[in-house]
PDB file of N, CA and C in Angstrom:
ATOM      1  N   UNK A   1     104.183 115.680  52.275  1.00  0.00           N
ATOM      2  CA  UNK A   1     103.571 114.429  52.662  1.00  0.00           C
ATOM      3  C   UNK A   1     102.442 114.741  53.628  1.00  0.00           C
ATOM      4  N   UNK A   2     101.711 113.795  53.538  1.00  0.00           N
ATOM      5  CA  UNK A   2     100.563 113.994  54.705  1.00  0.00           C
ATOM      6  C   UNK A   2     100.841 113.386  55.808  1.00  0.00           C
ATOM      7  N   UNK A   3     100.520 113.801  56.844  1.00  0.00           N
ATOM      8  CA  UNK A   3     100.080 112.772  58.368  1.00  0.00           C
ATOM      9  C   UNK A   3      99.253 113.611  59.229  1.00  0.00           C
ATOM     10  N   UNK A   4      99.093 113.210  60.488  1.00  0.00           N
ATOM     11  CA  UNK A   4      98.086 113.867  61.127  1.00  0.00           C
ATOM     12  C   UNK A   4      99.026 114.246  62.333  1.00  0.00           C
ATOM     13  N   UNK A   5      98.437 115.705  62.809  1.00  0.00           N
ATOM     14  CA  UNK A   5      99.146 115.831  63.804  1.00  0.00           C
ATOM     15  C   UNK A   5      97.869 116.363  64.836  1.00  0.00           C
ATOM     16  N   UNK A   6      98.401 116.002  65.773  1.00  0.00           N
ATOM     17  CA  UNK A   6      96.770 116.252  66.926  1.00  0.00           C
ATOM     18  C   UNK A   6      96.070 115.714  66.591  1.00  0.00           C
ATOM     19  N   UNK A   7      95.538 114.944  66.038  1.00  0.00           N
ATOM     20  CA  UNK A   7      94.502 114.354  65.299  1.00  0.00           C
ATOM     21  C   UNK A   7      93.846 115.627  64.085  1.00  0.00           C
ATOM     22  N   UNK A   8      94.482 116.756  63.921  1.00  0.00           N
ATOM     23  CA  UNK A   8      94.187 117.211  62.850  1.00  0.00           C
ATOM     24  C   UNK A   8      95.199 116.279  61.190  1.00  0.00           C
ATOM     25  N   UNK A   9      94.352 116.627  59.981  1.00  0.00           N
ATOM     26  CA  UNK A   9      95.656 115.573  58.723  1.00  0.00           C
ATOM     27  C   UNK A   9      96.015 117.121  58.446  1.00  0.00           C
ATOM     28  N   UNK A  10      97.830 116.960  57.930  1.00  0.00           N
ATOM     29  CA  UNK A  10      98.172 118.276  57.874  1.00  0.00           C
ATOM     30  C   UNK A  10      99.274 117.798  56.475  1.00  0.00           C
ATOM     31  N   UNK A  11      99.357 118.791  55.634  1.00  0.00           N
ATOM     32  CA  UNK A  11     100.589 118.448  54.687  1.00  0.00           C
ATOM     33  C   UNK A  11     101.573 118.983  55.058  1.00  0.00           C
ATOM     34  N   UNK A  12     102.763 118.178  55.177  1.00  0.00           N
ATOM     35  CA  UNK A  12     104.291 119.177  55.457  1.00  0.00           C
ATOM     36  C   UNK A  12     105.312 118.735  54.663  1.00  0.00           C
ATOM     37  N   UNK A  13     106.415 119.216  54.870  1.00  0.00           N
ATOM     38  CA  UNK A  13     107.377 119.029  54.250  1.00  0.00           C
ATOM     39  C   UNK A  13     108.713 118.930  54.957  1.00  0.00           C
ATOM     40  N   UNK A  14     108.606 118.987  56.276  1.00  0.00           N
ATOM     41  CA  UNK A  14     109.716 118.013  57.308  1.00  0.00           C
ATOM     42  C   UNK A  14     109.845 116.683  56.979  1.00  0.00           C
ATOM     43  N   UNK A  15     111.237 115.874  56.902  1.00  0.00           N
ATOM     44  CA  UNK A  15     111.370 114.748  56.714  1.00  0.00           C
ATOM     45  C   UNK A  15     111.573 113.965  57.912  1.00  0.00           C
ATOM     46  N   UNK A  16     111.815 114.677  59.383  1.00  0.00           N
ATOM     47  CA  UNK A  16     111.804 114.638  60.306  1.00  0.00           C
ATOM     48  C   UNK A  16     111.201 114.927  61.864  1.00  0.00           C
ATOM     49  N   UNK A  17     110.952 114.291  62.845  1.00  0.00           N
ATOM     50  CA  UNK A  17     110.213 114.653  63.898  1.00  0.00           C
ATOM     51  C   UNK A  17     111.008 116.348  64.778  1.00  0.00           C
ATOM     52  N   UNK A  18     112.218 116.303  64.482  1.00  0.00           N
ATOM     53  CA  UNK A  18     112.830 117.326  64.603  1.00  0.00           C
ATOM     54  C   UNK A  18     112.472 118.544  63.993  1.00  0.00           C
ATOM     55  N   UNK A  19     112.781 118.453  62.438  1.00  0.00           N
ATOM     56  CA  UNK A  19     111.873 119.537  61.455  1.00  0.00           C
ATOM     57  C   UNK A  19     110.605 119.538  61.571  1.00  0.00           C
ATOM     58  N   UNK A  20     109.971 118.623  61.788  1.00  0.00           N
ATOM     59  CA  UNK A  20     108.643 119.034  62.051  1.00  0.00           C
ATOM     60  C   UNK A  20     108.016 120.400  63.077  1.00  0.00           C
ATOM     61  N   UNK A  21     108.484 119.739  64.263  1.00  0.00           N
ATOM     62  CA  UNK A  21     108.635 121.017  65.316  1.00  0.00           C
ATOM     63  C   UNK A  21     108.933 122.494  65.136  1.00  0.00           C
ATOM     64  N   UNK A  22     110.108 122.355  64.084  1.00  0.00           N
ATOM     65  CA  UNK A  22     110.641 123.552  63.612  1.00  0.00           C
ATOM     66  C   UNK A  22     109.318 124.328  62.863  1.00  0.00           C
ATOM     67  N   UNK A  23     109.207 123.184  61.892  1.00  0.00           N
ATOM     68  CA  UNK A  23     108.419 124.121  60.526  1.00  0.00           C
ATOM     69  C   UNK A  23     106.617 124.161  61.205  1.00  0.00           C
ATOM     70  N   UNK A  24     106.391 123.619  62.244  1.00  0.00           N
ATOM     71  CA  UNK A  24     105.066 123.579  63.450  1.00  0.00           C
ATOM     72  C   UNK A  24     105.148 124.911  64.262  1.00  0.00           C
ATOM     73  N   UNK A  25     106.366 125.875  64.295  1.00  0.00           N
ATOM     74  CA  UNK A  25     106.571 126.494  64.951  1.00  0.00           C
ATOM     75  C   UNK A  25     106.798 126.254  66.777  1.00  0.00           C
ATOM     76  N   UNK A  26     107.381 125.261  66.855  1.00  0.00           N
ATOM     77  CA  UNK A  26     107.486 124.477  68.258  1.00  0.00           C
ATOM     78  C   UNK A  26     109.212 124.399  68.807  1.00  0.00           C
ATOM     79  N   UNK A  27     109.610 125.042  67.497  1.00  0.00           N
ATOM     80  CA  UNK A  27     111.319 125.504  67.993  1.00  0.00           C
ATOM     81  C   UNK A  27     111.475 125.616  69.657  1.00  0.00           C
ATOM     82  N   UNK A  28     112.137 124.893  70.267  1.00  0.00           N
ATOM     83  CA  UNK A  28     112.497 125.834  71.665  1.00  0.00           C
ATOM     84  C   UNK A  28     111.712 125.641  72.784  1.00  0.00           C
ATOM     85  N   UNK A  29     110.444 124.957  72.572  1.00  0.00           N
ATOM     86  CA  UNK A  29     109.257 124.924  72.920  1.00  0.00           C
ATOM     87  C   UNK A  29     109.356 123.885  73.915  1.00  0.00           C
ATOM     88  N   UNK A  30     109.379 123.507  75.278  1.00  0.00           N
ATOM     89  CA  UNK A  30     109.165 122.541  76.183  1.00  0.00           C
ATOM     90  C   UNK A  30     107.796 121.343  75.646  1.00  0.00           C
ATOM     91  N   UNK A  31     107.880 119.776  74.837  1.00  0.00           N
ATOM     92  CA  UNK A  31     106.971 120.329  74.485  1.00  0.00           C
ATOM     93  C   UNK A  31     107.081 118.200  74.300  1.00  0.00           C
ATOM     94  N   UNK A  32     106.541 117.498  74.624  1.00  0.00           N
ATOM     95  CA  UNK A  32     106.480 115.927  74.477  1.00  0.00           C
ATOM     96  C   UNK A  32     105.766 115.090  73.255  1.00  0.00           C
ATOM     97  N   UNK A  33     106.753 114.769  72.610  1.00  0.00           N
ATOM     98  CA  UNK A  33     106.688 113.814  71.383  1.00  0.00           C
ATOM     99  C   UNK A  33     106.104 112.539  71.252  1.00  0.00           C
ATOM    100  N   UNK A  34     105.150 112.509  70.683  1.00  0.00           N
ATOM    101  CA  UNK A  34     104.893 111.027  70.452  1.00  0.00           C
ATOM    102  C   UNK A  34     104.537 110.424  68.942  1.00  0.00           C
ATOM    103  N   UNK A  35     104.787 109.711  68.233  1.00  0.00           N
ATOM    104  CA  UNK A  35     105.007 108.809  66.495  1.00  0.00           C
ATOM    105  C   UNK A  35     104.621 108.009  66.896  1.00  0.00           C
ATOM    106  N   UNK A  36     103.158 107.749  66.006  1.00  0.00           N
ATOM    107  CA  UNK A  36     102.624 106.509  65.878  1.00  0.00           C
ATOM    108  C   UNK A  36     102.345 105.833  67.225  1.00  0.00           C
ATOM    109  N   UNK A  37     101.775 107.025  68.739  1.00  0.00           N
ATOM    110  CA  UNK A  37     101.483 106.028  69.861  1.00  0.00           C
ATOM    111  C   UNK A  37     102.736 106.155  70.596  1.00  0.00           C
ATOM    112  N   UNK A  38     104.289 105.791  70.156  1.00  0.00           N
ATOM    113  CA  UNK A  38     105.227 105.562  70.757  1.00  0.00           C
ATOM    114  C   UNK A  38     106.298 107.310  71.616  1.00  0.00           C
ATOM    115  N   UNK A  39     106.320 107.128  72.621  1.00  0.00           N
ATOM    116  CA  UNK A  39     106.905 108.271  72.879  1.00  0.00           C
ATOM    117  C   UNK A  39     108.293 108.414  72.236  1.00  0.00           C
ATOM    118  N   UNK A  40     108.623 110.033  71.959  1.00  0.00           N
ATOM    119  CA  UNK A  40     109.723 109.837  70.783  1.00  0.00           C
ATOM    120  C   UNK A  40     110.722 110.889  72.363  1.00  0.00           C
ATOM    121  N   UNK A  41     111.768 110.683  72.720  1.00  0.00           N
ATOM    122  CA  UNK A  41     112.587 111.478  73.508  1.00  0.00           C
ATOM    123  C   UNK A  41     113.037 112.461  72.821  1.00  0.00           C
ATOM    124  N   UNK A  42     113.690 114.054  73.705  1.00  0.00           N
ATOM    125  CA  UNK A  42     113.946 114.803  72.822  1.00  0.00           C
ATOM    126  C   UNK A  42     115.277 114.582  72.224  1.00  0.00           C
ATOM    127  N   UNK A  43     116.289 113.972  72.550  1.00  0.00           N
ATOM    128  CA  UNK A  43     117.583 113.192  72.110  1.00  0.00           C
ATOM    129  C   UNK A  43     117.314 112.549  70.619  1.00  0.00           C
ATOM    130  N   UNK A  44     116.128 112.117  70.432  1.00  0.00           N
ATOM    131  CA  UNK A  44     115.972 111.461  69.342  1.00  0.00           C
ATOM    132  C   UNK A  44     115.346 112.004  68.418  1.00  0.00           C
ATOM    133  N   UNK A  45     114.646 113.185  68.164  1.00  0.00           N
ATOM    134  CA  UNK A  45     113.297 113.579  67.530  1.00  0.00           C
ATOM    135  C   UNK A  45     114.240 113.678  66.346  1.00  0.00           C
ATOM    136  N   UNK A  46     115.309 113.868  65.955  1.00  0.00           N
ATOM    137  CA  UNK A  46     116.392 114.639  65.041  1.00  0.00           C
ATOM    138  C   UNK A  46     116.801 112.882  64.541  1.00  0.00           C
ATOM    139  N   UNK A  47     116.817 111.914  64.752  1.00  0.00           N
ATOM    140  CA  UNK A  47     116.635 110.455  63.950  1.00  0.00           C
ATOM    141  C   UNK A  47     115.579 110.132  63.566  1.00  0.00           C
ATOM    142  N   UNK A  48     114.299 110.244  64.026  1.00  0.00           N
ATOM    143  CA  UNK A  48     112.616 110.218  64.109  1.00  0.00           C
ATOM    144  C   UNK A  48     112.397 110.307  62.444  1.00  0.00           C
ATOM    145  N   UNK A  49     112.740 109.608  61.610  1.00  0.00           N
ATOM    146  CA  UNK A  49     112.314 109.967  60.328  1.00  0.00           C
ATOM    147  C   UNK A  49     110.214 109.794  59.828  1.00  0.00           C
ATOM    148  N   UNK A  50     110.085 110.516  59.471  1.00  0.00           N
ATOM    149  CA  UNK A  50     108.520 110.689  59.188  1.00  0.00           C
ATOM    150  C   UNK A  50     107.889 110.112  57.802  1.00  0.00           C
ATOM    151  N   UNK A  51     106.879 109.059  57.793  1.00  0.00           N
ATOM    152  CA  UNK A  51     106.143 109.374  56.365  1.00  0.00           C
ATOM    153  C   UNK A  51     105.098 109.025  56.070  1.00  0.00           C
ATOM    154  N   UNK A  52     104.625 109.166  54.689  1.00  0.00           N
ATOM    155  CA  UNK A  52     102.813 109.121  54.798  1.00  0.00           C
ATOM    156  C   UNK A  52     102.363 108.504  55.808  1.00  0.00           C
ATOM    157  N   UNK A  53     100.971 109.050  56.212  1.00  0.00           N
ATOM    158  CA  UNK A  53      99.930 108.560  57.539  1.00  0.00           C
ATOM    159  C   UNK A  53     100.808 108.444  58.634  1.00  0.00           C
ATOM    160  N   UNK A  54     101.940 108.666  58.954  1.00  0.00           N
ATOM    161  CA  UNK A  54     102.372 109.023  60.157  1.00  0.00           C
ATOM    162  C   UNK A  54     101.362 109.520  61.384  1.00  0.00           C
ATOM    163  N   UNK A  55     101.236 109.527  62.574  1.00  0.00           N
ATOM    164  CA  UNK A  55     100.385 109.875  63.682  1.00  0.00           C
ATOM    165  C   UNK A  55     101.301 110.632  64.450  1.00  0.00           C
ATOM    166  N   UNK A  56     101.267 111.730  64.924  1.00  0.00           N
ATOM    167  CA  UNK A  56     102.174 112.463  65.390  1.00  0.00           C
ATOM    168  C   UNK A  56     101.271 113.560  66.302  1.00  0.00           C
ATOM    169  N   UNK A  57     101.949 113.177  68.034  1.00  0.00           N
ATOM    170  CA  UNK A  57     100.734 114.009  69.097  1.00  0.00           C
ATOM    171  C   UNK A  57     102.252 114.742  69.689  1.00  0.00           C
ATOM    172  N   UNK A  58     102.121 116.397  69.716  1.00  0.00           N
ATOM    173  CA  UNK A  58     102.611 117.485  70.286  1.00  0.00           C
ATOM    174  C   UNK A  58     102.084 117.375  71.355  1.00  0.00           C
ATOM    175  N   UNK A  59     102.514 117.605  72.837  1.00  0.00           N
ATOM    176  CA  UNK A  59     101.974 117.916  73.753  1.00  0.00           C
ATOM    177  C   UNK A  59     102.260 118.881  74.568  1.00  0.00           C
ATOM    178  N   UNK A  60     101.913 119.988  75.211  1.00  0.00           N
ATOM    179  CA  UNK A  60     102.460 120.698  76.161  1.00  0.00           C
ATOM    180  C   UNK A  60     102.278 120.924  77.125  1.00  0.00           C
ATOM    181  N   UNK A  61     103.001 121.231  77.971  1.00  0.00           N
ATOM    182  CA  UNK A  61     102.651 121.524  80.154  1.00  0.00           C
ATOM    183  C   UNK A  61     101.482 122.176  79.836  1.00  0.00           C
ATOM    184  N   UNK A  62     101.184 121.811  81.202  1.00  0.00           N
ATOM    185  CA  UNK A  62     100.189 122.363  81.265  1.00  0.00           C
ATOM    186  C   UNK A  62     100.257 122.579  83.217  1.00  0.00           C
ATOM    187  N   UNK A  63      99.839 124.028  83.724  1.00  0.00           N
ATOM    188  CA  UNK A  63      99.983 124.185  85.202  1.00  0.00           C
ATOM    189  C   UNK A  63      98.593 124.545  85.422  1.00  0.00           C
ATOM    190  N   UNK A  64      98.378 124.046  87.124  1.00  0.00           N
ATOM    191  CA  UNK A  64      96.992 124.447  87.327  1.00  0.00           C
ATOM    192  C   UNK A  64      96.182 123.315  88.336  1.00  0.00           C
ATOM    193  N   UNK A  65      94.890 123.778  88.742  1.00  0.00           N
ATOM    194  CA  UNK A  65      94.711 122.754  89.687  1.00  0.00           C
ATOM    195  C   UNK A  65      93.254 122.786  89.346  1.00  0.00           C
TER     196      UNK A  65
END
């Protein structure tokens, strides 16, 4: 399916905000979810079901001044 992630459009094949991460290589990764605008918690990313045109922003720490 398609959606965009970062604002890049990407094809995947996760059916989930959980698998996504996985198959993104973001396993393990400290790392803030957001679907469609809405923040997704990490408790939930594994219900988060995904599909066409989905909007999906990875985010990560960032340290520094």
């Amino acid at each position: 399916m398609r959606i965009t992630v970062n604002g890049k459009s990407l094809d995947v094949v996760a059916a989930t905000l959980d698998a996504l991460l996985r198959e993104l290589d973001y396993e393990g990764a400290a790392v803030a979810t957001a679907l469609n605008q809405a923040f997704v918690r990490r408790g939930e990313r594994g219900k988060i079901s995904l599909k066409e045109g989905d909007a999906v922003e990875i985010l990560t720490p960032r340290q520094g001044g």
